[in-house]
N, C-alpha and C. Protein backbone atom coordinates (compact mmCIF):
# COMPACT_ATOMS: atom_id res chain seq x y z
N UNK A 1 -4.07 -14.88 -34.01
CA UNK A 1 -2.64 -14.70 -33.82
C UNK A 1 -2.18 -13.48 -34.61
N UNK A 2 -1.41 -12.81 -33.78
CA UNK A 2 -0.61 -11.63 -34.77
C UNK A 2 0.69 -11.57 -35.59
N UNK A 3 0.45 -10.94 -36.30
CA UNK A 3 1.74 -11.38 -37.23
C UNK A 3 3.24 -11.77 -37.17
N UNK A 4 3.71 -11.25 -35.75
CA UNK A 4 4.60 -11.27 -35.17
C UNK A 4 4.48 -12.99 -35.02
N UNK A 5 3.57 -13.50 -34.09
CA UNK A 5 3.08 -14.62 -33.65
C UNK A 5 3.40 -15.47 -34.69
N UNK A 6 2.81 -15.10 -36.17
CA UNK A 6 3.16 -16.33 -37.25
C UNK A 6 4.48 -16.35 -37.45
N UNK A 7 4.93 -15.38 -37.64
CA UNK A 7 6.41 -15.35 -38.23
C UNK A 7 7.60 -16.09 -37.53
N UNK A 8 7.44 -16.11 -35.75
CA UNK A 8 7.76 -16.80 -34.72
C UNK A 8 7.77 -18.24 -34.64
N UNK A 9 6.51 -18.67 -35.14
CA UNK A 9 6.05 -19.91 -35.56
C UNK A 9 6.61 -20.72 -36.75
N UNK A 10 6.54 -19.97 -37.42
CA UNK A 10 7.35 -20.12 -38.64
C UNK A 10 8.47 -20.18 -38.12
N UNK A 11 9.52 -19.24 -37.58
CA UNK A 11 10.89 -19.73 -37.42
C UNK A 11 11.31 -21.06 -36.52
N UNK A 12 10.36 -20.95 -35.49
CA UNK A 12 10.84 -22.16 -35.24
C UNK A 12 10.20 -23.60 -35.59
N UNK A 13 8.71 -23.54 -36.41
CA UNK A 13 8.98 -24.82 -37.10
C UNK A 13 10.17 -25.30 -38.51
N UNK A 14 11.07 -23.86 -38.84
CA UNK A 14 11.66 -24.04 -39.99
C UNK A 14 13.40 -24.76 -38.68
N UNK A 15 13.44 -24.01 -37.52
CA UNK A 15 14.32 -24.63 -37.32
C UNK A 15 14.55 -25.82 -36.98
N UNK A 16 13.35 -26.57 -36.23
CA UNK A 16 13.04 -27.57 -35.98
C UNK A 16 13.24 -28.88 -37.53
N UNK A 17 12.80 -28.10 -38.61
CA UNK A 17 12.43 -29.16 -39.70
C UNK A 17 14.18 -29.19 -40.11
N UNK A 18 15.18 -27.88 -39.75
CA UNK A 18 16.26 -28.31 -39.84
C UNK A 18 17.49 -28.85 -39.16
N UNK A 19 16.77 -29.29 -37.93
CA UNK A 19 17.23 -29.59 -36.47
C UNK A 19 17.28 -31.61 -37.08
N UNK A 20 15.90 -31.88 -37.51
CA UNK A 20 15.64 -32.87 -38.19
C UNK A 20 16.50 -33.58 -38.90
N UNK A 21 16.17 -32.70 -40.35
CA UNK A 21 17.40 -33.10 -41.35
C UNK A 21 18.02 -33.78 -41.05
N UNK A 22 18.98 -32.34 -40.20
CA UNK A 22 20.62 -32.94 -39.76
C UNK A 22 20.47 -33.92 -38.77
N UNK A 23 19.69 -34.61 -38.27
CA UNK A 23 19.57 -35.98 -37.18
C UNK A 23 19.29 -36.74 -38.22
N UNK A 24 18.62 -36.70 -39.40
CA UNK A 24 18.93 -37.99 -39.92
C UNK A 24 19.95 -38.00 -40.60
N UNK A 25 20.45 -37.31 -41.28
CA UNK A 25 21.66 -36.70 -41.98
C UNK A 25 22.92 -37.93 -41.22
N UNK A 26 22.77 -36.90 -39.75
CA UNK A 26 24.24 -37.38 -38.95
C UNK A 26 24.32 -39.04 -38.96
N UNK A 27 22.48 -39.88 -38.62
CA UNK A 27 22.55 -41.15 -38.63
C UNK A 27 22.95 -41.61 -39.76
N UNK A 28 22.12 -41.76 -40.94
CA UNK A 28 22.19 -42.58 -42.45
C UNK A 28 23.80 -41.81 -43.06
N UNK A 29 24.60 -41.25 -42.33
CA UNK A 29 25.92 -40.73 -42.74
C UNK A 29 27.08 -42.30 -43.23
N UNK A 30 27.26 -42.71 -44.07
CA UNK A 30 28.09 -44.24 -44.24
C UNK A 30 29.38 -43.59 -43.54
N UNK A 31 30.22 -44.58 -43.49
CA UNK A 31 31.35 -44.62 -42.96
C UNK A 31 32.02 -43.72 -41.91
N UNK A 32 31.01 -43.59 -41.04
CA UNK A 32 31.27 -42.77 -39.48
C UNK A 32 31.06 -43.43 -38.77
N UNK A 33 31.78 -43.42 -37.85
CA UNK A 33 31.78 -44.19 -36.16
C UNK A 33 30.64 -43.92 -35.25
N UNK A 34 30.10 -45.03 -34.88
CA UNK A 34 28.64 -44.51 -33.84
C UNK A 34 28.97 -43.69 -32.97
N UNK A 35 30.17 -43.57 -32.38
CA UNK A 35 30.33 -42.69 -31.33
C UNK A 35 30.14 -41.03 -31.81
N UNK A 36 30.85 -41.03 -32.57
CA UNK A 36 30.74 -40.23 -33.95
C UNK A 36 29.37 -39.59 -34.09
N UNK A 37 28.47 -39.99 -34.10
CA UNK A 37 27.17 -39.96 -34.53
C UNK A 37 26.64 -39.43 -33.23
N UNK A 38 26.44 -39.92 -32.45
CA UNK A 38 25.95 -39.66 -30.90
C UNK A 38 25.97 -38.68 -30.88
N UNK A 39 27.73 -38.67 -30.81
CA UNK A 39 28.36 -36.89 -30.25
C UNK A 39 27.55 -35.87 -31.02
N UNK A 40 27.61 -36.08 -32.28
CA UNK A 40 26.99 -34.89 -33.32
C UNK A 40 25.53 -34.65 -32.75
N UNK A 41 24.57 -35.66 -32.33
CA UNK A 41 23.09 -36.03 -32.98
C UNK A 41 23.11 -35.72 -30.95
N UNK A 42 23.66 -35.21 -30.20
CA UNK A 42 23.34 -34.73 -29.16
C UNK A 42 23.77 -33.32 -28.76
N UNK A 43 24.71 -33.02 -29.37
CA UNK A 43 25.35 -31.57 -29.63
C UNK A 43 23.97 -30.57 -30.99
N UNK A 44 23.65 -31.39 -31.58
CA UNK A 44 22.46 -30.69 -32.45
C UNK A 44 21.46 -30.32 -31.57
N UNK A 45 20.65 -31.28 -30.83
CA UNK A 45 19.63 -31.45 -30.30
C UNK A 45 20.20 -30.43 -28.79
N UNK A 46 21.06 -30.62 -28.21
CA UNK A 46 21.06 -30.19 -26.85
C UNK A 46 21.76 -28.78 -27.30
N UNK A 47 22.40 -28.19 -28.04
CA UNK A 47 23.00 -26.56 -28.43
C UNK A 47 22.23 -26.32 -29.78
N UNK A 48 20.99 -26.03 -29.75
CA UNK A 48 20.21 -25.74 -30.62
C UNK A 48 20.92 -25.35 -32.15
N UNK A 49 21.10 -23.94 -31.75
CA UNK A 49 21.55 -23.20 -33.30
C UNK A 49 22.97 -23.21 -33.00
N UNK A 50 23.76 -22.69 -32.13
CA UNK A 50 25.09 -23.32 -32.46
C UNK A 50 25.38 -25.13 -32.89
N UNK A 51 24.79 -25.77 -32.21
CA UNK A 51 25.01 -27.45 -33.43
C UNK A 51 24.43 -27.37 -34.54
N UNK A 52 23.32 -27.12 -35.06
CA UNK A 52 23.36 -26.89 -36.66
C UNK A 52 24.48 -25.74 -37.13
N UNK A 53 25.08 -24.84 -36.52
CA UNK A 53 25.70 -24.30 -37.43
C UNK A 53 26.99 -25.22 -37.53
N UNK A 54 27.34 -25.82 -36.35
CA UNK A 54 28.79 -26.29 -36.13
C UNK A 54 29.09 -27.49 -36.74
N UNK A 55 27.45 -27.76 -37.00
CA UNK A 55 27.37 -29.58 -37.74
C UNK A 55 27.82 -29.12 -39.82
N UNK A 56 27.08 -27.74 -40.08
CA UNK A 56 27.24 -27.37 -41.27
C UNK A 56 28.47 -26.75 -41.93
N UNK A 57 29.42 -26.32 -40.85
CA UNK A 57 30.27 -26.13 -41.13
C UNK A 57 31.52 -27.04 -40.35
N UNK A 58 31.41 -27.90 -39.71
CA UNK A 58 32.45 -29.03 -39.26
C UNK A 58 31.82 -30.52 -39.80
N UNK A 59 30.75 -30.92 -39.59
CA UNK A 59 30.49 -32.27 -39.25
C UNK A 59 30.16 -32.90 -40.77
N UNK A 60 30.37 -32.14 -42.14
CA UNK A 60 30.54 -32.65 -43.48
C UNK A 60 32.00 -32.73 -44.26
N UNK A 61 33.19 -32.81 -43.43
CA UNK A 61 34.34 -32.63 -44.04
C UNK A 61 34.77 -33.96 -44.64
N UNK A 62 35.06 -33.84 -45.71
CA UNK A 62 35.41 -34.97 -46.62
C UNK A 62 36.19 -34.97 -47.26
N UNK A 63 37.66 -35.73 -47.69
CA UNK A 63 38.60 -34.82 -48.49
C UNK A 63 38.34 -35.60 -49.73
N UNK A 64 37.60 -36.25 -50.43
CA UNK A 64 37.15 -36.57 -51.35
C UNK A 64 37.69 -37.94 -52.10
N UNK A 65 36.87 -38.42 -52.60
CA UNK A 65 37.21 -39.94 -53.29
C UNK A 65 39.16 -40.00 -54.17
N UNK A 66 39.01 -39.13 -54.84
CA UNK A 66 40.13 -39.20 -55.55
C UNK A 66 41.45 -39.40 -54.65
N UNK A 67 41.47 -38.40 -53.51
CA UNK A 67 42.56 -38.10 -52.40
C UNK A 67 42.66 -39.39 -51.95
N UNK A 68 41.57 -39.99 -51.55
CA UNK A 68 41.38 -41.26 -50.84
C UNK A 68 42.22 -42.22 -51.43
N UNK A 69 42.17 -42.47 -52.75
CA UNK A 69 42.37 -43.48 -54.00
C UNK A 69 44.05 -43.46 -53.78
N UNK A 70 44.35 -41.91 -54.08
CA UNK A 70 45.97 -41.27 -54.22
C UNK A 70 46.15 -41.98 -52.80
N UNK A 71 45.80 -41.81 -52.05
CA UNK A 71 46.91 -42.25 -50.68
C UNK A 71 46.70 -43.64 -50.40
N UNK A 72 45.65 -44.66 -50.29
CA UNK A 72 45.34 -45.82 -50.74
C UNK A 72 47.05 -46.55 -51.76
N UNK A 73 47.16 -45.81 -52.38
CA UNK A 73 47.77 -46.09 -53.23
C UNK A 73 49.63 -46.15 -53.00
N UNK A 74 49.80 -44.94 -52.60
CA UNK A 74 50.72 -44.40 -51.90
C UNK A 74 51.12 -45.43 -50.89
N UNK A 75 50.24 -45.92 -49.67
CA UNK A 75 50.42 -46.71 -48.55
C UNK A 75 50.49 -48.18 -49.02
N UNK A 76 49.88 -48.52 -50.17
CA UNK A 76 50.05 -49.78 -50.61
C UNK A 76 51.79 -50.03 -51.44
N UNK A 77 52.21 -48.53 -51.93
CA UNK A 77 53.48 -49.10 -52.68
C UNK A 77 54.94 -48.78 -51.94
N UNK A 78 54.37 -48.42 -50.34
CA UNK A 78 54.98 -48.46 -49.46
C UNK A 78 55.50 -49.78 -48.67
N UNK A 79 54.19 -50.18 -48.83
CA UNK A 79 54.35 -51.55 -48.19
C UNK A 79 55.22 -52.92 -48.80
């Protein structure tokens, strides 16, 4: 094989191993909706490199524990 050949090889077993990841990633994800999951974990697999990019920059948004707590809180002294 020529060098070209490895390097080829190389890219796409590196995209593949990160095609992966993010399929288990999207499954073992807690508190997401299966539908949720599907959508992502077929948009990866079926739009190759645009779904890993779109999963890395959309499909981890979280506004974080604390925010959660604050509005939790908020809606409870509403009630």
């Amino acid at each position: 094989m020529s060098h070209i050949q490895w390097i080829t090889l190389l890219g796409i077993l590196f995209h593949f191993a990160i095609q992966l990841f993010l399929s288990i990633r999207v499954i073992l994800r807690p508190h997401r909706d299966p539908a949720s999951r599907i959508a992502w974990l077929v948009f990866i697999i079926a739009v190759p490199l645009l779904g890993v990019v779109a999963y890395i920059l959309l499909g981890d948004i979280s506004i974080g524990r604390n925010r959660i707590a604050r509005m939790d809180n908020v809606v409870k002294s509403l009630a």
